[in-house]
Protein backbone atom coordinates (compact mmCIF):
# COMPACT_ATOMS: atom_id res chain seq x y z
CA UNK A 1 0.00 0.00 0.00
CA UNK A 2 1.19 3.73 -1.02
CA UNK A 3 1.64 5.71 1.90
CA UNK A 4 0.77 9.30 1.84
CA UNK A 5 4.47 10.53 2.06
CA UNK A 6 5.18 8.40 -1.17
CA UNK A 7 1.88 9.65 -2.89
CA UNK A 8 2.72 13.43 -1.84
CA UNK A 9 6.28 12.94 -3.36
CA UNK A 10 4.89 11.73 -6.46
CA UNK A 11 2.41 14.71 -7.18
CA UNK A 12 3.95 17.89 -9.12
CA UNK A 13 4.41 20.98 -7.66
CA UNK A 14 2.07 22.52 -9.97
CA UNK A 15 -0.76 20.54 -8.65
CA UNK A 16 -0.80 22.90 -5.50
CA UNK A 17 -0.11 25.99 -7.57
CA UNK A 18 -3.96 27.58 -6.98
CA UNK A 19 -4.12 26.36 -3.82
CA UNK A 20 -4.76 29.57 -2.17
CA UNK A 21 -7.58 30.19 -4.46
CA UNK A 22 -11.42 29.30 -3.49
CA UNK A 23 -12.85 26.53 -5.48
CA UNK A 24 -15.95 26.77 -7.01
CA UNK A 25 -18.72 23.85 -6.51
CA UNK A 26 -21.94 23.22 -8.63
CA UNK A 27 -24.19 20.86 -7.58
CA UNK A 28 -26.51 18.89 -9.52
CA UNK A 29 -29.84 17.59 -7.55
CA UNK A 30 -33.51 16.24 -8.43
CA UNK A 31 -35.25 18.34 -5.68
CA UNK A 32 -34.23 21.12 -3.25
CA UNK A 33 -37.19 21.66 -0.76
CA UNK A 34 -37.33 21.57 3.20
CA UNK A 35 -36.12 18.68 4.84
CA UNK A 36 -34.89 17.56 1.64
CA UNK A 37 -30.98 16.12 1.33
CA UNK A 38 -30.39 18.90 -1.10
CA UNK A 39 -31.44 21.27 1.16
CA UNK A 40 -29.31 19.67 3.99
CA UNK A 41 -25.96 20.00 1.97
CA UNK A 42 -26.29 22.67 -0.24
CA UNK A 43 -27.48 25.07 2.54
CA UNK A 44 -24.11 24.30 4.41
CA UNK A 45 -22.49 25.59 1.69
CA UNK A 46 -24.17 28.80 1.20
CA UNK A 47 -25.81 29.39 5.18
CA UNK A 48 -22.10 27.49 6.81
CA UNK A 49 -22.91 24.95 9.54
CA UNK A 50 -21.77 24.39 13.39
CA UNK A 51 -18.26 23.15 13.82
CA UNK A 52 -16.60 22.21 17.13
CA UNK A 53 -18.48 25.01 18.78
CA UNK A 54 -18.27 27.60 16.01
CA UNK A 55 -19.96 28.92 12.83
CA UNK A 56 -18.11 27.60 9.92
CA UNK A 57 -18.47 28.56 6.14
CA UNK A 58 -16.25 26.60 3.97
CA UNK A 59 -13.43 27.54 1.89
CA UNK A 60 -14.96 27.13 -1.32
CA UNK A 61 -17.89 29.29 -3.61
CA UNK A 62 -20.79 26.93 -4.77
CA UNK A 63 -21.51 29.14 -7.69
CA UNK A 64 -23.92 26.98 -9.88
CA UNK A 65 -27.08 24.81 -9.14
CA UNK A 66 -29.02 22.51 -11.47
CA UNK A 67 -32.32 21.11 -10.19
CA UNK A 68 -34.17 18.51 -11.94
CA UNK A 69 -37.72 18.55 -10.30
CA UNK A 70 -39.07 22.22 -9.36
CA UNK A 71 -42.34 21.65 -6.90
CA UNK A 72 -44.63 24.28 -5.10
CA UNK A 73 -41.88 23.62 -2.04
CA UNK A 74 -38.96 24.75 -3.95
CA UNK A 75 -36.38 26.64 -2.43
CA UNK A 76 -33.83 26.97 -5.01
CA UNK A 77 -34.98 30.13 -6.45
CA UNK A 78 -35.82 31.85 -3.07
CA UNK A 79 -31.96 30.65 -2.33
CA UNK A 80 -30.53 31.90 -5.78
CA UNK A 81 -32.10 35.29 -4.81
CA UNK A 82 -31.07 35.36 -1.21
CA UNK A 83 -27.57 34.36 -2.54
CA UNK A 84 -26.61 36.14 -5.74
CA UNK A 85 -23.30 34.36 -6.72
CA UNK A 86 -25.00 31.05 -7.17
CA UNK A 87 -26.69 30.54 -10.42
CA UNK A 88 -29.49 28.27 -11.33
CA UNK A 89 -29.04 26.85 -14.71
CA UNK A 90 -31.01 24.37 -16.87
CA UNK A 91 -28.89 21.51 -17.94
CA UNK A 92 -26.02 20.00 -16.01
CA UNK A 93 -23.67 20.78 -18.35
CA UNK A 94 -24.68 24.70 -18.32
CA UNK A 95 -24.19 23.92 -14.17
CA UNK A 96 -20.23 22.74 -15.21
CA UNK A 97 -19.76 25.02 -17.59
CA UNK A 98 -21.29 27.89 -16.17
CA UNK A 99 -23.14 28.62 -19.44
CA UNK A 100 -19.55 28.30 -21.53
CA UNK A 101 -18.63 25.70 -23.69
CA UNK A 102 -16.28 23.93 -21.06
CA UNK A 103 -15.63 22.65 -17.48
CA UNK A 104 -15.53 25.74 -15.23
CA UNK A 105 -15.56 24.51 -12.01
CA UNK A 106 -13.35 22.77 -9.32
CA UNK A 107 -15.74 20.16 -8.08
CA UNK A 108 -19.17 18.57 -8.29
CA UNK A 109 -21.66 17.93 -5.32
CA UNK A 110 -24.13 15.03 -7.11
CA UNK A 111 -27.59 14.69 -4.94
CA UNK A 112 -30.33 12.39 -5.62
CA UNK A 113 -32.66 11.64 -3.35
CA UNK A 114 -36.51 12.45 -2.87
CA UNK A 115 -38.41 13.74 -5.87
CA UNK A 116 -40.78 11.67 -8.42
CA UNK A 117 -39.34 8.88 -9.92
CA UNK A 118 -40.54 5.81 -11.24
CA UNK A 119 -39.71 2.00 -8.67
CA UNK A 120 -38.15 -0.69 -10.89
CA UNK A 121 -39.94 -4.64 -9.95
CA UNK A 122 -37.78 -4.24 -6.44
CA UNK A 123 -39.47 -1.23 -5.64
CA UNK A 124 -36.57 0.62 -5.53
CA UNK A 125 -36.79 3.69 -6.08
CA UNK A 126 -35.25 4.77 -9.55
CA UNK A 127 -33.73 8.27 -8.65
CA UNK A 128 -31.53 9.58 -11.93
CA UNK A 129 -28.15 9.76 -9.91
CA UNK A 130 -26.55 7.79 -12.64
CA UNK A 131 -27.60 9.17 -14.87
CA UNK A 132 -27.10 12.60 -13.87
CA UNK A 133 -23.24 11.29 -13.20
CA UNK A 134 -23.16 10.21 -17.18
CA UNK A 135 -23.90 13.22 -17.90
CA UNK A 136 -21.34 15.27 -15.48
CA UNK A 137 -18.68 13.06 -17.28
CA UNK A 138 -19.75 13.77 -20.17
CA UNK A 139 -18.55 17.43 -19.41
CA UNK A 140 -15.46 16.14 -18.21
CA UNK A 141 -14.53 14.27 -21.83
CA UNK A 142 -15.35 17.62 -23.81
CA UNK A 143 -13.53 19.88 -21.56
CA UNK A 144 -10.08 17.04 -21.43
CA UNK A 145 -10.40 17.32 -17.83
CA UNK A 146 -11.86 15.85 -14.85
CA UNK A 147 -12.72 17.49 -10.84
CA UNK A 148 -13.72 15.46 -7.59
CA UNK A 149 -17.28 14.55 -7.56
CA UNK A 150 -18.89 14.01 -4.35
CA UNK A 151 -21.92 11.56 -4.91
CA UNK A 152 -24.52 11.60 -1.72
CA UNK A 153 -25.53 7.53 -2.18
CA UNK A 154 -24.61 5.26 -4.28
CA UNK A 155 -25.07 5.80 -8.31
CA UNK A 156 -27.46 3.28 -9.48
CA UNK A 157 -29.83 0.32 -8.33
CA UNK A 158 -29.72 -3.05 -9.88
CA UNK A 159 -30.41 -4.33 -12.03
CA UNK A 160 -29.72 -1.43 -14.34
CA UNK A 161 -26.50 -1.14 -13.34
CA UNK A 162 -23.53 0.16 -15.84
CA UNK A 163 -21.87 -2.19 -17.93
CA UNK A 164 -17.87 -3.13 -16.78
CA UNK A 165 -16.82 -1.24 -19.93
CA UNK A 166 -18.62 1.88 -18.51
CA UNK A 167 -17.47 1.06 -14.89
CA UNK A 168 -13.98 0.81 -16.73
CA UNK A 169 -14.79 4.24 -18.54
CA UNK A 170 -15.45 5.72 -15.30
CA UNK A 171 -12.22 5.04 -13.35
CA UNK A 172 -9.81 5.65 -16.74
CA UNK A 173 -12.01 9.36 -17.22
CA UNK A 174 -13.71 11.19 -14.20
CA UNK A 175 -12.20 12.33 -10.89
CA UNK A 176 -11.78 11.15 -7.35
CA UNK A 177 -15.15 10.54 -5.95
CA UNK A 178 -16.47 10.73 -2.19
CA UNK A 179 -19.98 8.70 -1.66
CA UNK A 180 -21.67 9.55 2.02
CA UNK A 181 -25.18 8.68 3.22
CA UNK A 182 -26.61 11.84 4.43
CA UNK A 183 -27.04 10.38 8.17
CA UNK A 184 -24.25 13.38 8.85
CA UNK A 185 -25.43 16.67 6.94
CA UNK A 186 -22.17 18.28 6.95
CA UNK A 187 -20.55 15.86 4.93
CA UNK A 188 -20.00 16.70 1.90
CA UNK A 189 -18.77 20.17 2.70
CA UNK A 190 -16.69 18.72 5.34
CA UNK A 191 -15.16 16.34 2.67
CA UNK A 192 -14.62 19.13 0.23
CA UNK A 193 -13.34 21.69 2.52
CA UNK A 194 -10.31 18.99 4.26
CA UNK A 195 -6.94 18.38 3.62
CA UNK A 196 -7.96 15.17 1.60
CA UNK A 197 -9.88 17.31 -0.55
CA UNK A 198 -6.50 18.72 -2.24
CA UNK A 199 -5.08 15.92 -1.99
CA UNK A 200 -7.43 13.92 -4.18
CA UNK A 201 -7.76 16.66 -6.66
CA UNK A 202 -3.54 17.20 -6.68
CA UNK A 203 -3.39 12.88 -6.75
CA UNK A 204 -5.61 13.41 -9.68
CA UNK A 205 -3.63 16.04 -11.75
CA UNK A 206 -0.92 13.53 -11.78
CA UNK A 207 -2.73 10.54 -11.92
CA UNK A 208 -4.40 10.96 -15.86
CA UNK A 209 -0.69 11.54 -16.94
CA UNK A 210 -0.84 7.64 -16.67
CA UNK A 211 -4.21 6.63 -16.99
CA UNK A 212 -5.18 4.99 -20.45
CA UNK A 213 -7.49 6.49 -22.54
């Protein structure tokens, strides 16, 4: 097993050369209402959450939102107003490429849960998050580069799950990816906003040197 002294002596200088910059986050969601796990980790981003006793706003700008449901209970748009520097747009890729024609962001928070969506013959309930993620990469091939993705769940349900050459497509292609239940609210912007955060995006700046394909 690489250790992390090995992996840090293997990554470029020039990984950590915007370090001191603030990353900007889109997110990409089926629903954002109360109580909903949009609203639970997107909120943390834009409101900050308690920390060991204190207020804390992360490090980082979450400048773009895509929503794929918009109910009566909606609170993107009362958000978007209350919070000018994050954008609601239409498509995901718009979301990445903040309405340019490529990637223009520094990492992706994926969230699908709640919202109506068909149950396959498990009764499980078919929420788009794969699909949604096909599309994020998508992004990623067009632009020639890749960002962390933070994925609240897992991506698909069986027994429509991706083929191994799309598995395989995934892991040669996209970023680094955290995957959290939502039992802990503060999770995603917790995993963004740590150490490991610039590590995995650095690790991954060096990594597609090698990667096939």
């Amino acid at each position: 097993m690489i250790t992390r002294r090995e992996l840090l002596a293997g990554i470029p200088l020039s990984a950590f050369a915007q370090k001191n910059s603030r990353p900007k986050i889109a997110a990409v969601t089926t629903v954002y209402h109360k109580f909903a796990h949009t609203q639970h980790i997107v909120d943390r981003f834009l409101e900050g959450y308690g920390w060991n006793g204190q207020h804390h706003h992360p490090p980082m700008d979450l400048v773009s939102l895509y929503v794929n449901q918009v109910g009566a209970d909606d609170l993107s748009r009362e958000r978007a107003a209350r919070f000018p520097t994050m954008k609601i747009y239409p498509t995901i890729a718009e979301a990445l490429t903040l309405g340019g024609s490529n990637l223009a962001v520094d990492g992706v928070v994926l969230v699908g849960e709640h919202g109506k969506y068909p149950y396959n013959e498990k009764h499980q309930h078919l929420y788009p998050r794969y699909e949604f993620f096909q599309q994020i990469v998508k992004v990623f091939e067009s632009s020639g580069r890749s960002v962390p993705v933070f994925n609240d769940k897992h991506l698909w349900q069986a027994p429509a799950s991706p083929s191994p050459g799309a598995h395989h497509r995934w892991k040669c292609r996209t970023a680094p990816m955290f995957a959290k239940q939502c039992a802990s609210a503060t999770a995603a912007s917790t995993a963004m906003t740590s150490t490991r955060w610039r590590l995995c995006n650095a690790w991954w700046s060096a990594a597609k040197a090698v990667s096939p394909a």
